[in-house]
C-alpha atoms as a PDB file:
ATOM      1  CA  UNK A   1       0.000   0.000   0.000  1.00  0.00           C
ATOM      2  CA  UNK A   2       1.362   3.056  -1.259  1.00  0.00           C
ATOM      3  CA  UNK A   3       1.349   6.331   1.335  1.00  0.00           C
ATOM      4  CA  UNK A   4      -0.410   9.095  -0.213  1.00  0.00           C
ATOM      5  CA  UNK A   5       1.759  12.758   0.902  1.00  0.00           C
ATOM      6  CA  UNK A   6      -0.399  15.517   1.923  1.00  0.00           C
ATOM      7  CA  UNK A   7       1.014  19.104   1.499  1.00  0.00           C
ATOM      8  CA  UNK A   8      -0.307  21.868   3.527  1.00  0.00           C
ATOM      9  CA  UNK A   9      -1.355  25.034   1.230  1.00  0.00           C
ATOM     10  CA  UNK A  10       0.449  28.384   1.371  1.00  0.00           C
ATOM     11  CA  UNK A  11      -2.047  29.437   4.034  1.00  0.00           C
ATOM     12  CA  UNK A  12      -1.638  27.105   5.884  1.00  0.00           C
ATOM     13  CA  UNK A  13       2.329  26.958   6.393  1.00  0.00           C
ATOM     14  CA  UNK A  14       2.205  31.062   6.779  1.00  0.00           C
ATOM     15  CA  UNK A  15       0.069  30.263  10.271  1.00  0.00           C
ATOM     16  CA  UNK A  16       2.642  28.416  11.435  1.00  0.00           C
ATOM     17  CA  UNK A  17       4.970  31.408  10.684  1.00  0.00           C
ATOM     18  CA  UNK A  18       5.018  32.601  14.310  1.00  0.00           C
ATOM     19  CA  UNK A  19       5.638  29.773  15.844  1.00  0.00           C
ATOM     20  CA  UNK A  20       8.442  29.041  14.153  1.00  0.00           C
ATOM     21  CA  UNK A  21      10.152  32.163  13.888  1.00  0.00           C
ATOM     22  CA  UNK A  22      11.584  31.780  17.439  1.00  0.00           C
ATOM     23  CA  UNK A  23      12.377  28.035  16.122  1.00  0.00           C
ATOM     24  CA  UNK A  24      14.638  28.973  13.675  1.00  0.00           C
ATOM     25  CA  UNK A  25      16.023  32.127  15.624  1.00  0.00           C
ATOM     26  CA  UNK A  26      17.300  29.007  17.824  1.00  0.00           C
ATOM     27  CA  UNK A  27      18.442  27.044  15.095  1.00  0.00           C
ATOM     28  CA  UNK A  28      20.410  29.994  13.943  1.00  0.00           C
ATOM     29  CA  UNK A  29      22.287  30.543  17.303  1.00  0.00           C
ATOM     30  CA  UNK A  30      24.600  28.283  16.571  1.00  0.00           C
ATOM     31  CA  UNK A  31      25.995  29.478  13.494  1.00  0.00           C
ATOM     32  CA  UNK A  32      24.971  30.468   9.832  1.00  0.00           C
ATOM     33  CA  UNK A  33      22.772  27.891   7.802  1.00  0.00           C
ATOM     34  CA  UNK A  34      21.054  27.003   4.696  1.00  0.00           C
ATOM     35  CA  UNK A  35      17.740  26.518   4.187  1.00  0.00           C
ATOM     36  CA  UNK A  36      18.458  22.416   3.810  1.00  0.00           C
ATOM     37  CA  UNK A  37      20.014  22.961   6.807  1.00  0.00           C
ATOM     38  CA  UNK A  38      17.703  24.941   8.852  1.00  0.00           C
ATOM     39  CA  UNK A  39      14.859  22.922   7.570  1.00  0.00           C
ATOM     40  CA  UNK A  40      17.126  19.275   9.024  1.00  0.00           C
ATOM     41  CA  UNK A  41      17.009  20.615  12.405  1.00  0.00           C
ATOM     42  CA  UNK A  42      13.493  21.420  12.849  1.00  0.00           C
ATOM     43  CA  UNK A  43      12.504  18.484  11.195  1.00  0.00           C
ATOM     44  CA  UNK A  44      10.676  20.169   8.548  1.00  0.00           C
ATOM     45  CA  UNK A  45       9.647  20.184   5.094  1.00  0.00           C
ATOM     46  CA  UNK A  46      12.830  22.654   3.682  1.00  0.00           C
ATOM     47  CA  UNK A  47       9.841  24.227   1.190  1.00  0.00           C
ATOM     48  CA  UNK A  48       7.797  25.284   4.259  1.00  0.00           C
ATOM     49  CA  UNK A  49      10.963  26.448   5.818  1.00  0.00           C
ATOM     50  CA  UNK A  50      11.369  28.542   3.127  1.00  0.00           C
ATOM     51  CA  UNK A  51       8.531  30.538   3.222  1.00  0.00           C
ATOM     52  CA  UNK A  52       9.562  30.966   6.744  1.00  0.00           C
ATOM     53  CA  UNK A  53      12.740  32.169   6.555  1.00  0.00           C
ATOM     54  CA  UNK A  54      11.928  34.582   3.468  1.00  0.00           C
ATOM     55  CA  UNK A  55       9.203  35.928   5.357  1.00  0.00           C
ATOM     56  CA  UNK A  56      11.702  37.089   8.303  1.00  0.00           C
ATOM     57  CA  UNK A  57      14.062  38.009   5.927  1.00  0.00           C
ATOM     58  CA  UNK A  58      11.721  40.637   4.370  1.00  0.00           C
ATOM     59  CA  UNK A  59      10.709  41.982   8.247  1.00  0.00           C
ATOM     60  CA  UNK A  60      14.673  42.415   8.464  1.00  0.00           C
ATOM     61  CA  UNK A  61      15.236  39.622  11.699  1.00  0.00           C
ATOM     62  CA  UNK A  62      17.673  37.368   8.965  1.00  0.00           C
ATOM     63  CA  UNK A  63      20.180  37.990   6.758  1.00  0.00           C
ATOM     64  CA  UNK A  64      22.434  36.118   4.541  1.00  0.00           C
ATOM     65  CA  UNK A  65      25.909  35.810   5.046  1.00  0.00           C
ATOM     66  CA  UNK A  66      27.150  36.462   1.507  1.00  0.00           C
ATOM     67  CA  UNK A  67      26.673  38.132  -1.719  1.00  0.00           C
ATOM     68  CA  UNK A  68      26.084  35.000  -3.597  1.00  0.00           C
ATOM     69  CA  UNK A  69      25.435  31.561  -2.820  1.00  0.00           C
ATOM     70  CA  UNK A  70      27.759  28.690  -1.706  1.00  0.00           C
ATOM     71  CA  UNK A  71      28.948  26.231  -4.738  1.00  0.00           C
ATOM     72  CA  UNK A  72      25.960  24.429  -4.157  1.00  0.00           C
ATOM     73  CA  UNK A  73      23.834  27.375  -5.079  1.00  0.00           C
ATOM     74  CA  UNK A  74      22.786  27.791  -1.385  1.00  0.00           C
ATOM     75  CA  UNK A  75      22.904  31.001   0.748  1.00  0.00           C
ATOM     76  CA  UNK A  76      22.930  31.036   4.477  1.00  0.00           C
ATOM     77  CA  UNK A  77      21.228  32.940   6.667  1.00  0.00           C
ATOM     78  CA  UNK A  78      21.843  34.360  10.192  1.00  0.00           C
ATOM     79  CA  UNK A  79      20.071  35.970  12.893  1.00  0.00           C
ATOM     80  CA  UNK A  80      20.469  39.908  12.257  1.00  0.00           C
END
């Protein structure tokens, strides 16, 4: 029997938003990350961390570390 993968909608993952902020303002304490990276500690999907982390990098509370990504076309992010 095959498992079927529900994905949340857009909506959806933005609630969560809140919550997780602080979560990855944790995750972040220990260094500079990717979003693969970020997403592996939390134990989330890295496409809902995304929307995450771009949201608090809009609101100014993240930043990248670098002008472009790392070879494997990844930026990371820190706590501002």
């Amino acid at each position: 029997m095959t498992e079927e993968i529900i994905q949340r909608g857009v909506a959806e993952i933005m609630r969560d938003e809140m919550v997780m902020r602080d979560k990855i303002i944790a995750v972040l304490q220990d260094g500079p990350k990717t979003i693969v990276e970020i997403a592996e500690s939390l134990g989330c999907p890295s496409h809902e961390v995304m929307y995450w982390v771009m949201a608090m990098w809009r609101y100014g509370r993240i930043e990248e570390t670098a002008v472009k990504p790392d070879d494997d076309g990844y930026f990371k992010y820190r706590v501002k």
